[in-house]
Protein backbone atom coordinates (compact mmCIF):
# COMPACT_ATOMS: atom_id res chain seq x y z
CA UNK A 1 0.00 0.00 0.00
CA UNK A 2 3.14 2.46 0.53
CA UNK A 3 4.09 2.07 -2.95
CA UNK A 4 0.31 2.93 -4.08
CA UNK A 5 0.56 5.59 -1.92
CA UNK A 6 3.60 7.04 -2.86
CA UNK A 7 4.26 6.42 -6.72
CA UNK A 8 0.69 5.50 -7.60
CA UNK A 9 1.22 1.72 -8.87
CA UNK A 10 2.12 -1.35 -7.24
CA UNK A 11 1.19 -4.77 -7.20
CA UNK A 12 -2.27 -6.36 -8.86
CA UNK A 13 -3.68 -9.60 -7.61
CA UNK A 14 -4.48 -11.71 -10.67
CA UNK A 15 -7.15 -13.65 -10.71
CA UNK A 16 -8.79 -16.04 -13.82
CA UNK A 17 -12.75 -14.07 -14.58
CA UNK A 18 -14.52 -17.29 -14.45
CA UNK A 19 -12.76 -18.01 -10.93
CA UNK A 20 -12.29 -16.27 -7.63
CA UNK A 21 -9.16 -17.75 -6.68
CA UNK A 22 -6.20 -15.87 -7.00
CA UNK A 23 -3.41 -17.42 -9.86
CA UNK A 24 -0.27 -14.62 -9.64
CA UNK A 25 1.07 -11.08 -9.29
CA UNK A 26 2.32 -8.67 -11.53
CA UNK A 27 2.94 -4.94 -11.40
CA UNK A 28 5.46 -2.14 -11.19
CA UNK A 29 7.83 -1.64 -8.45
CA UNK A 30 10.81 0.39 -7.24
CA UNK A 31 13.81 -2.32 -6.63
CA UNK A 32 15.18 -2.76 -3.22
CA UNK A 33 18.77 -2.65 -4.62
CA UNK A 34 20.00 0.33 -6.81
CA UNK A 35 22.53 -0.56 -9.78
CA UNK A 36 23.54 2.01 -12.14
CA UNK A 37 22.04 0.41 -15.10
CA UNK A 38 18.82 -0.39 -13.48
CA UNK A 39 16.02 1.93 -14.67
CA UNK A 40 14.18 2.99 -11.59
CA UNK A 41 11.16 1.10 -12.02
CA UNK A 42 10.25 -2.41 -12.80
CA UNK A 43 7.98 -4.55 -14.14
CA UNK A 44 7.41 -8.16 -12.24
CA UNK A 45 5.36 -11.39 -12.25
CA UNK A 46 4.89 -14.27 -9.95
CA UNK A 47 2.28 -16.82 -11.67
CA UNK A 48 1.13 -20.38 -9.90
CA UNK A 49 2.52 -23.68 -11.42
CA UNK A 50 -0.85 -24.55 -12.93
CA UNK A 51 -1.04 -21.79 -15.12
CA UNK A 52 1.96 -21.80 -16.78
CA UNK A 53 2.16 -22.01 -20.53
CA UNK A 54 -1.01 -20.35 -20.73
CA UNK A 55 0.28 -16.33 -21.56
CA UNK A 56 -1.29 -15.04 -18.81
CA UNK A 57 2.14 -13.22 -17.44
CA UNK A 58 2.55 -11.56 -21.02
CA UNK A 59 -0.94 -10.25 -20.91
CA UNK A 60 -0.85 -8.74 -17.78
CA UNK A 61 3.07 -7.62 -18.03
CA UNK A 62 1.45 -6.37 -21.11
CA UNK A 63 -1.03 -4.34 -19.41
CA UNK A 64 1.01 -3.21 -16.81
CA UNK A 65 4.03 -1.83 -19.06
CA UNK A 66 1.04 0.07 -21.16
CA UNK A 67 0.30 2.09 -18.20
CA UNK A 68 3.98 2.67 -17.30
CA UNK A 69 4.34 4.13 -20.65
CA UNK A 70 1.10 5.91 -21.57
CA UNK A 71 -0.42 6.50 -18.49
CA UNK A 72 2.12 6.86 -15.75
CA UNK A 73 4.52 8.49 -19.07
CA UNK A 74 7.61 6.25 -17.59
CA UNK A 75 10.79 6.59 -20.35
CA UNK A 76 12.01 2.98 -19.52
CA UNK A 77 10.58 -0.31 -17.19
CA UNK A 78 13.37 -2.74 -15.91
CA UNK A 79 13.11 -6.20 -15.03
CA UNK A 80 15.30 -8.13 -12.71
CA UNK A 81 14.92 -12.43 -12.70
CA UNK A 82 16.92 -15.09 -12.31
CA UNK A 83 19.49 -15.86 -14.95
CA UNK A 84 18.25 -19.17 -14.59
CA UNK A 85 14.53 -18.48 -14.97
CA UNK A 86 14.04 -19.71 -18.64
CA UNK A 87 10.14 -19.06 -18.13
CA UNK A 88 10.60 -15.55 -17.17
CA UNK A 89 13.19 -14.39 -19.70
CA UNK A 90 10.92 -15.58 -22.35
CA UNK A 91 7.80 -13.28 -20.77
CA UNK A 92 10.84 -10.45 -20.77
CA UNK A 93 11.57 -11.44 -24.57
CA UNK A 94 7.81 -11.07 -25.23
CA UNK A 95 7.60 -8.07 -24.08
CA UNK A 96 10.34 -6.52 -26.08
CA UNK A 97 12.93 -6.45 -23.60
CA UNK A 98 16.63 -6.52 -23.95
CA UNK A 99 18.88 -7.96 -21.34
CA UNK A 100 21.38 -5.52 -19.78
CA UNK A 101 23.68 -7.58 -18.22
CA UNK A 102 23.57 -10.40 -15.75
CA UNK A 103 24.93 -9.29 -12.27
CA UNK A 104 24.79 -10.38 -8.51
CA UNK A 105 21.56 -8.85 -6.68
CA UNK A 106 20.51 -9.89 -3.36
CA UNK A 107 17.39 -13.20 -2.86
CA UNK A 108 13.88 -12.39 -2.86
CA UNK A 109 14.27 -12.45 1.31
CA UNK A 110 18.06 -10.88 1.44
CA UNK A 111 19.73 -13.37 3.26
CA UNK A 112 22.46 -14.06 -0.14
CA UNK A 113 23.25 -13.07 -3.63
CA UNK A 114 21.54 -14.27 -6.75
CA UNK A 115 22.76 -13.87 -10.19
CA UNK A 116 20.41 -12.34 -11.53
CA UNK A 117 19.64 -11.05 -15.51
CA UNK A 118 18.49 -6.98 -15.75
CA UNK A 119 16.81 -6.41 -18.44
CA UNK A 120 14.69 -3.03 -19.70
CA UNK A 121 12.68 -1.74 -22.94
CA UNK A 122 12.12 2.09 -23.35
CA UNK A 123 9.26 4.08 -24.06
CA UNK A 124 9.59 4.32 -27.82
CA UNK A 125 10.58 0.59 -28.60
CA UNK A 126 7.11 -0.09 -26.88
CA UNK A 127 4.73 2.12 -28.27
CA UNK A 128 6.12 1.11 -32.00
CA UNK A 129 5.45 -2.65 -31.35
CA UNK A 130 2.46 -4.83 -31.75
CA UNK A 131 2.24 -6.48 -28.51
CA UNK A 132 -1.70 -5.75 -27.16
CA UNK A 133 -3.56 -8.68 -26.00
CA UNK A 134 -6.54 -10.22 -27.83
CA UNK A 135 -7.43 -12.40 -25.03
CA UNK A 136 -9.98 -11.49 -22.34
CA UNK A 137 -9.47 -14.51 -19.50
CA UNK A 138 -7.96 -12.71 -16.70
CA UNK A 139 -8.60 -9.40 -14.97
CA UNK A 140 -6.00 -7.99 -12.84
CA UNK A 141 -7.11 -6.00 -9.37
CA UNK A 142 -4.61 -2.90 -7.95
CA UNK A 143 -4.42 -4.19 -4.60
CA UNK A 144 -3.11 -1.00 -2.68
C-alpha cells in the first residue's frame, strides 16, 4: 500500500474471470537494490505452477508496461529475474525487452546473492510494437 501511496502503482492480484481464486502477481515496483544500469522502475510477475504455458504473465506484463508508458509516461521499465529463470526471460523477450547484463543482486528475502539477468525496454521501442492482448481470460485487481 506504501508504494500505491507514494508512486501510484504497485502490485495487482491476478485472478482467472470465471474463478475467484487468485493465480499470480504482476505490477510495477521500485527495486530494493540500486545498480547504475537499473532503470528505476520495474515490471514483475509471480504466476502459480498450474497456469503456466497459458500467456497469462505476457498479458498482464502487457497491461502493466502500457500504463507505465502511456499512463504513468515512464521513459524505460526494468526487469530483474533469475538468470536461470528460462520461463521468465521468455515473458521479458515477449515483451520486447533486452537484457542488460547479468549481475549479482541480493534473494527475494536478502539473506544471499543471486545472479540475476536486468533487463529493460524504453518508451519508444514499446509504443512502436504490436504487442496488445486479444485475449480477455484474466482481470488484474490494484491491490493498494
Amino acid at each position: 500500500m506504501k508504494l500505491w501511496a507514494e508512486c501510484g502503482f504497485g502490485g495487482c492480484a491476478v485472478r482467472e474471470r470465471a474463478r475467484p481464486d487468485l493465480i499470480g502477481v504482476v505490477g510495477l515496483s521500485v527495486p530494493l537494490f540500486s545498480h547504475e544500469f537499473l532503470p528505476a522502475v520495474t515490471v514483475g510477475w509471480r504466476f502459480a505452477p498450474r497456469t503456466w504455458r497459458t500467456g497469462y504473465p505476457t498479458e498482464t506484463a502487457t497491461a502493466v508496461l502500457d500504463q507505465a508508458f502511456t499512463t504513468i509516461g515512464l521513459d524505460r521499465v526494468g526487469c530483474v529475474t533469475n538468470a536461470q529463470n528460462r520461463r521468465s526471460i521468455s515473458v521479458a523477450g515477449r515483451l520486447g525487452m533486452s537484457a542488460i547484463m547479468e549481475t549479482s543482486v541480493p534473494s527475494d528475502d536478502g539473506t544471499r546473492m543471486v545472479t540475476a539477468l536486468l533487463l529493460q525496454v524504453d518508451r519508444d521501442a514499446w509504443l512502436v510494437r504490436p504487442h496488445r492482448s486479444k485475449r480477455a481470460g484474466v482481470a488484474a485487481d490494484p491491490s493498494p
